[in-house]
N, C-alpha and C. Protein backbone atom coordinates (compact mmCIF):
# COMPACT_ATOMS: atom_id res chain seq x y z
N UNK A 1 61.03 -38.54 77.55
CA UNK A 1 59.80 -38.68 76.81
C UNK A 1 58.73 -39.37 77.63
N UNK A 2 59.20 -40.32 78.62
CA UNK A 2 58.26 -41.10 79.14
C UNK A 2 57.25 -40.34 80.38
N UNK A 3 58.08 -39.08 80.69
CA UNK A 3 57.32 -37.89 81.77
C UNK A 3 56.10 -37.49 81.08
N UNK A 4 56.54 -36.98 80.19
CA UNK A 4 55.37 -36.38 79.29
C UNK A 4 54.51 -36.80 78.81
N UNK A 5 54.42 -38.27 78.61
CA UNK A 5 53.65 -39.10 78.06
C UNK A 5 52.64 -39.60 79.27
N UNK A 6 53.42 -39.59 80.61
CA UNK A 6 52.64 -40.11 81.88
C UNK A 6 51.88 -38.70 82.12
N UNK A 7 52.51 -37.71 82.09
CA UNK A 7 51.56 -36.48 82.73
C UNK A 7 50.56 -35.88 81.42
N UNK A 8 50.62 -36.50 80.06
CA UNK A 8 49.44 -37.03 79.58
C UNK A 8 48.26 -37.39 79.73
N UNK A 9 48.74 -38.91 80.15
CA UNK A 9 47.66 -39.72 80.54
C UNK A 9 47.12 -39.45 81.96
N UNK A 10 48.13 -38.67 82.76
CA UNK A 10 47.31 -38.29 84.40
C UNK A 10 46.39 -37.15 84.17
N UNK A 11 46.39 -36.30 82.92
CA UNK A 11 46.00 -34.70 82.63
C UNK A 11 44.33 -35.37 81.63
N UNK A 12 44.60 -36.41 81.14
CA UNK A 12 43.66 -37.45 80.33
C UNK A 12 42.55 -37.63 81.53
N UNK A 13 43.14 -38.65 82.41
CA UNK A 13 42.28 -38.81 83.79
C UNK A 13 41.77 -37.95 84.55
N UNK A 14 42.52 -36.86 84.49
CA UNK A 14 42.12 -35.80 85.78
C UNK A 14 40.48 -35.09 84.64
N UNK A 15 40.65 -35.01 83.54
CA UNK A 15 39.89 -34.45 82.76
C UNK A 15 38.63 -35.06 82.72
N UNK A 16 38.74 -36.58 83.16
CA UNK A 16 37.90 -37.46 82.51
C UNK A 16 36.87 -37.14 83.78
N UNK A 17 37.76 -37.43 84.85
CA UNK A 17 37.09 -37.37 86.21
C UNK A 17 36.42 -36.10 86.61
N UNK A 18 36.98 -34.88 86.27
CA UNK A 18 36.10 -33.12 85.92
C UNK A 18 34.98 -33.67 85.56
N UNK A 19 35.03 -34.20 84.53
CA UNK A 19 33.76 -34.32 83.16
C UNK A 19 32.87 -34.79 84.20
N UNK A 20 32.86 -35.76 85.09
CA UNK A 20 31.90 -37.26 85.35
C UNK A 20 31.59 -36.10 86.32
N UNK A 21 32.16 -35.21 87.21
CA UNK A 21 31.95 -34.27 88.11
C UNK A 21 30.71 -33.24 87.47
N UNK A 22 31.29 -32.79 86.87
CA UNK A 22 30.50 -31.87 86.09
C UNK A 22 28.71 -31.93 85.02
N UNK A 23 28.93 -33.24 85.20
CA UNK A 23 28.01 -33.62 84.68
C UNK A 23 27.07 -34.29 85.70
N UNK A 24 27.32 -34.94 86.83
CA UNK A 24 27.20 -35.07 87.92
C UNK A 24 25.90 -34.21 88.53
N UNK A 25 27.14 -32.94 88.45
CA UNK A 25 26.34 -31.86 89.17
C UNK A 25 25.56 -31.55 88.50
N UNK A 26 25.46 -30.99 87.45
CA UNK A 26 24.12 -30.79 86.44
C UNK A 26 22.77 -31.78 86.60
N UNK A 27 23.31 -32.92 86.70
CA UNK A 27 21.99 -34.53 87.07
C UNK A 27 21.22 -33.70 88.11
N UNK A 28 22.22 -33.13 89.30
CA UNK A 28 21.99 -33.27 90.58
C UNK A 28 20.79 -32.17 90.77
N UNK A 29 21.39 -30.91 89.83
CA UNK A 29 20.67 -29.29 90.20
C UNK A 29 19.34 -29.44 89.35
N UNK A 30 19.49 -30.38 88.27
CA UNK A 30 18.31 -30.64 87.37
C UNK A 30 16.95 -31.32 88.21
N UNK A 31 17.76 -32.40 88.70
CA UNK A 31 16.83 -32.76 89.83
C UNK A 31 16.20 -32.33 90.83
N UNK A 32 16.89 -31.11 91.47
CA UNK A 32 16.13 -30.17 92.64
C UNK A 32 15.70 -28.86 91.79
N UNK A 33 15.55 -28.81 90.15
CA UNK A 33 14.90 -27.87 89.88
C UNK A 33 13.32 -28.20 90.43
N UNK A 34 13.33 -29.27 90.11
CA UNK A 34 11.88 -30.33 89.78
C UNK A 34 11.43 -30.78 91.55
N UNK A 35 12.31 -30.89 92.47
CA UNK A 35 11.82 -30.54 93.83
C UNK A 35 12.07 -29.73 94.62
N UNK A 36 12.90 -28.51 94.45
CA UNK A 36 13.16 -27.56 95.66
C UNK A 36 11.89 -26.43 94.66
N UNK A 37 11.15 -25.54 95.90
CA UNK A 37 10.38 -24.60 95.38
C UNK A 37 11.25 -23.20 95.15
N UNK A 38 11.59 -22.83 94.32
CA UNK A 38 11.94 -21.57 94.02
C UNK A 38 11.05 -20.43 94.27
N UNK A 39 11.22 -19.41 95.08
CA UNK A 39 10.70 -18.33 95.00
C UNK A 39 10.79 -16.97 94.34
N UNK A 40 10.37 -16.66 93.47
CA UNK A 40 10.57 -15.53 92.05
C UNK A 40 9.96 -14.74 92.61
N UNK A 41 10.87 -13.53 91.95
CA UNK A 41 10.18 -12.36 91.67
C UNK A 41 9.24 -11.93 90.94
N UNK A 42 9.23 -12.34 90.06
CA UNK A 42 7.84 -12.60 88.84
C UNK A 42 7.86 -13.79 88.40
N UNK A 43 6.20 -13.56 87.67
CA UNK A 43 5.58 -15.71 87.47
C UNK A 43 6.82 -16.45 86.67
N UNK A 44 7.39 -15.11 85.78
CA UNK A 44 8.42 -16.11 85.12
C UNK A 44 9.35 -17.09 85.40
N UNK A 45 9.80 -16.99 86.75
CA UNK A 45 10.97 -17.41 87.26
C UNK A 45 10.29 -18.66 88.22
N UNK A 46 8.75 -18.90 88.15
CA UNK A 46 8.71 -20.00 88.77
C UNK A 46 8.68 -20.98 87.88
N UNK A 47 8.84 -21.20 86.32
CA UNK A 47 8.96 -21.80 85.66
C UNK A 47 10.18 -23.15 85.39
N UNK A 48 9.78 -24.13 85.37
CA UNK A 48 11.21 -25.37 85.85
C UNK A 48 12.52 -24.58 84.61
N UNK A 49 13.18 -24.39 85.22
CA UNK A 49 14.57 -24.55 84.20
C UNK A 49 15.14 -23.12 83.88
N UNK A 50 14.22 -22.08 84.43
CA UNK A 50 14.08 -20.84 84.02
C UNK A 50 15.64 -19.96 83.58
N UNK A 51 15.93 -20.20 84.79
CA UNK A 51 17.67 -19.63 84.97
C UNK A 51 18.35 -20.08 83.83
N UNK A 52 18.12 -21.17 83.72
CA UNK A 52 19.55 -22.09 83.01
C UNK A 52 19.21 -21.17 81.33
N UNK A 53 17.46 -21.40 81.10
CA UNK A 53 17.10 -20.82 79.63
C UNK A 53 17.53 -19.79 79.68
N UNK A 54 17.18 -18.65 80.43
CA UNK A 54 17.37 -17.14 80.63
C UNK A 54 19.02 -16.89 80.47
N UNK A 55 19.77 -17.77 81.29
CA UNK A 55 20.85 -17.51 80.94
C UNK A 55 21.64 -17.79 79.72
N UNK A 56 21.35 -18.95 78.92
CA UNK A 56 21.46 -19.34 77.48
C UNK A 56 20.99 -18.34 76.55
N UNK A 57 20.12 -17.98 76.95
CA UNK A 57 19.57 -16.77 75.57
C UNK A 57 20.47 -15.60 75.75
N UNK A 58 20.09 -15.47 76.79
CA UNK A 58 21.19 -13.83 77.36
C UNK A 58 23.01 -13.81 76.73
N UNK A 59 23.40 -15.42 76.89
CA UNK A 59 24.78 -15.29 76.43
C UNK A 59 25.03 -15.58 74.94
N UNK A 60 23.80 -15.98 74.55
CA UNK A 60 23.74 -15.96 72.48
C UNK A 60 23.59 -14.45 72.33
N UNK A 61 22.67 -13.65 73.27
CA UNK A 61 22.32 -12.15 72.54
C UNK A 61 23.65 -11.60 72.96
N UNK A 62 24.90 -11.43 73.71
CA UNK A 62 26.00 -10.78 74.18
C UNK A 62 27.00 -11.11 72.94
N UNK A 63 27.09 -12.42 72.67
CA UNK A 63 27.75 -13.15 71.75
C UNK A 63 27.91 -12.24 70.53
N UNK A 64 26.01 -12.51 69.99
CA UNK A 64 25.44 -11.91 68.56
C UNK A 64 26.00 -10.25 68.62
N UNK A 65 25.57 -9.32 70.03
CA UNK A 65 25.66 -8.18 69.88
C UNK A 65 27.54 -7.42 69.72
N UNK A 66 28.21 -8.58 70.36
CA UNK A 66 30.03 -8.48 70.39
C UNK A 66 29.83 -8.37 68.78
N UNK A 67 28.76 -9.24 68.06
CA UNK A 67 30.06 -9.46 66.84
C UNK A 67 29.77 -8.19 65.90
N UNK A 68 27.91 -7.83 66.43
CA UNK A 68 27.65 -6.62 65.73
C UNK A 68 28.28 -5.23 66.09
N UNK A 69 29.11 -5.28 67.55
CA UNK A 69 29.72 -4.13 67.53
C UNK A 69 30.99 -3.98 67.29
N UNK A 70 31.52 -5.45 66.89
CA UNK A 70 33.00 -5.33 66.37
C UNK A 70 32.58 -4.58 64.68
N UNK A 71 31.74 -4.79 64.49
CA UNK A 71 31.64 -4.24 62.80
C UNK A 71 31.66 -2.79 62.71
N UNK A 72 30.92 -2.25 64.18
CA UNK A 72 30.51 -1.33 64.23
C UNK A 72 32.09 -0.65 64.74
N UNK A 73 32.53 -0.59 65.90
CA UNK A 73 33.93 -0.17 66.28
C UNK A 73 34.91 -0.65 65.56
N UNK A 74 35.25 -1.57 64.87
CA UNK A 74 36.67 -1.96 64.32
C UNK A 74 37.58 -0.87 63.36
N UNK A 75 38.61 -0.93 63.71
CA UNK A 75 39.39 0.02 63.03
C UNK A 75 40.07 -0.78 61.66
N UNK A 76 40.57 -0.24 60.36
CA UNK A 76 41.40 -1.01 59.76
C UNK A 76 41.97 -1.33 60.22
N UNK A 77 42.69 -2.48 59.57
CA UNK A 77 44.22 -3.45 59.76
C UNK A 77 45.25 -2.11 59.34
N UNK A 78 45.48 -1.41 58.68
CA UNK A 78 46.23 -0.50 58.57
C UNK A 78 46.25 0.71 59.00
N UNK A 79 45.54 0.73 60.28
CA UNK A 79 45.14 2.31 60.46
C UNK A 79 46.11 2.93 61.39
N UNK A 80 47.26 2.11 62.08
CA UNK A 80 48.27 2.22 62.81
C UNK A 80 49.55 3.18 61.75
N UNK A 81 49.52 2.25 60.60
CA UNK A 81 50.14 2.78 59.78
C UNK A 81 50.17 3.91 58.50
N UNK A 82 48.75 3.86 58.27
CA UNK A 82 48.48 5.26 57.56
C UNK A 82 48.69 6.38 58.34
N UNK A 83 49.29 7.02 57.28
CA UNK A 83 49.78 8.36 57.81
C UNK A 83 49.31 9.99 57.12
C-alpha cells in the first residue's frame, strides 16, 4: 500500500511542477506577444493576441459543429439489431 501511496504523491508533484511549467510558458509567450513584431498576412493578424483568439473561437465552432453533426449522422441505439 505504501508504493502506491508514494507514486501518488510523486504523480501529485510531477503534476504540480507541469502546471508551474505550463503556465510559465503562457506568462512568457504573452509577454513577447506585446514585444516581438509579428508579421501577418492580413491587418488581422497584427492584432496582440490574435492566434490564441482565432484559435479559441475556431475550437468552440468544431466543438458546436461535432455536436450538430452527431444529430445529424447518428444512427439508433438499436439499429445493429433491427432486423
Amino acid at each position: 500500500m505504501s508504493g502506491n501511496t508514494e507514486e501518488a504523491a510523486r504523480l501529485a508533484l510531477l503534476g504540480k511542477w507541469a502546471t508551474r511549467v505550463l503556465i510559465a510558458m503562457g506568462a512568457v509567450l504573452v509577454v513577447l506577444e506585446f514585444v516581438v513584431h509579428r508579421h501577418g498576412e492580413i491587418a488581422a493578424e497584427d492584432f496582440p493576441l490574435f492566434p490564441a483568439v482565432y484559435a479559441f473561437v475556431v475550437c468552440i465552432l468544431i466543438v458546436v459543429g461535432g455536436i450538430y453533426l452527431r444529430k445529424i449522422a447518428m444512427r439508433g441505439e438499436d439499429y445493429y439489431d433491427a432486423e
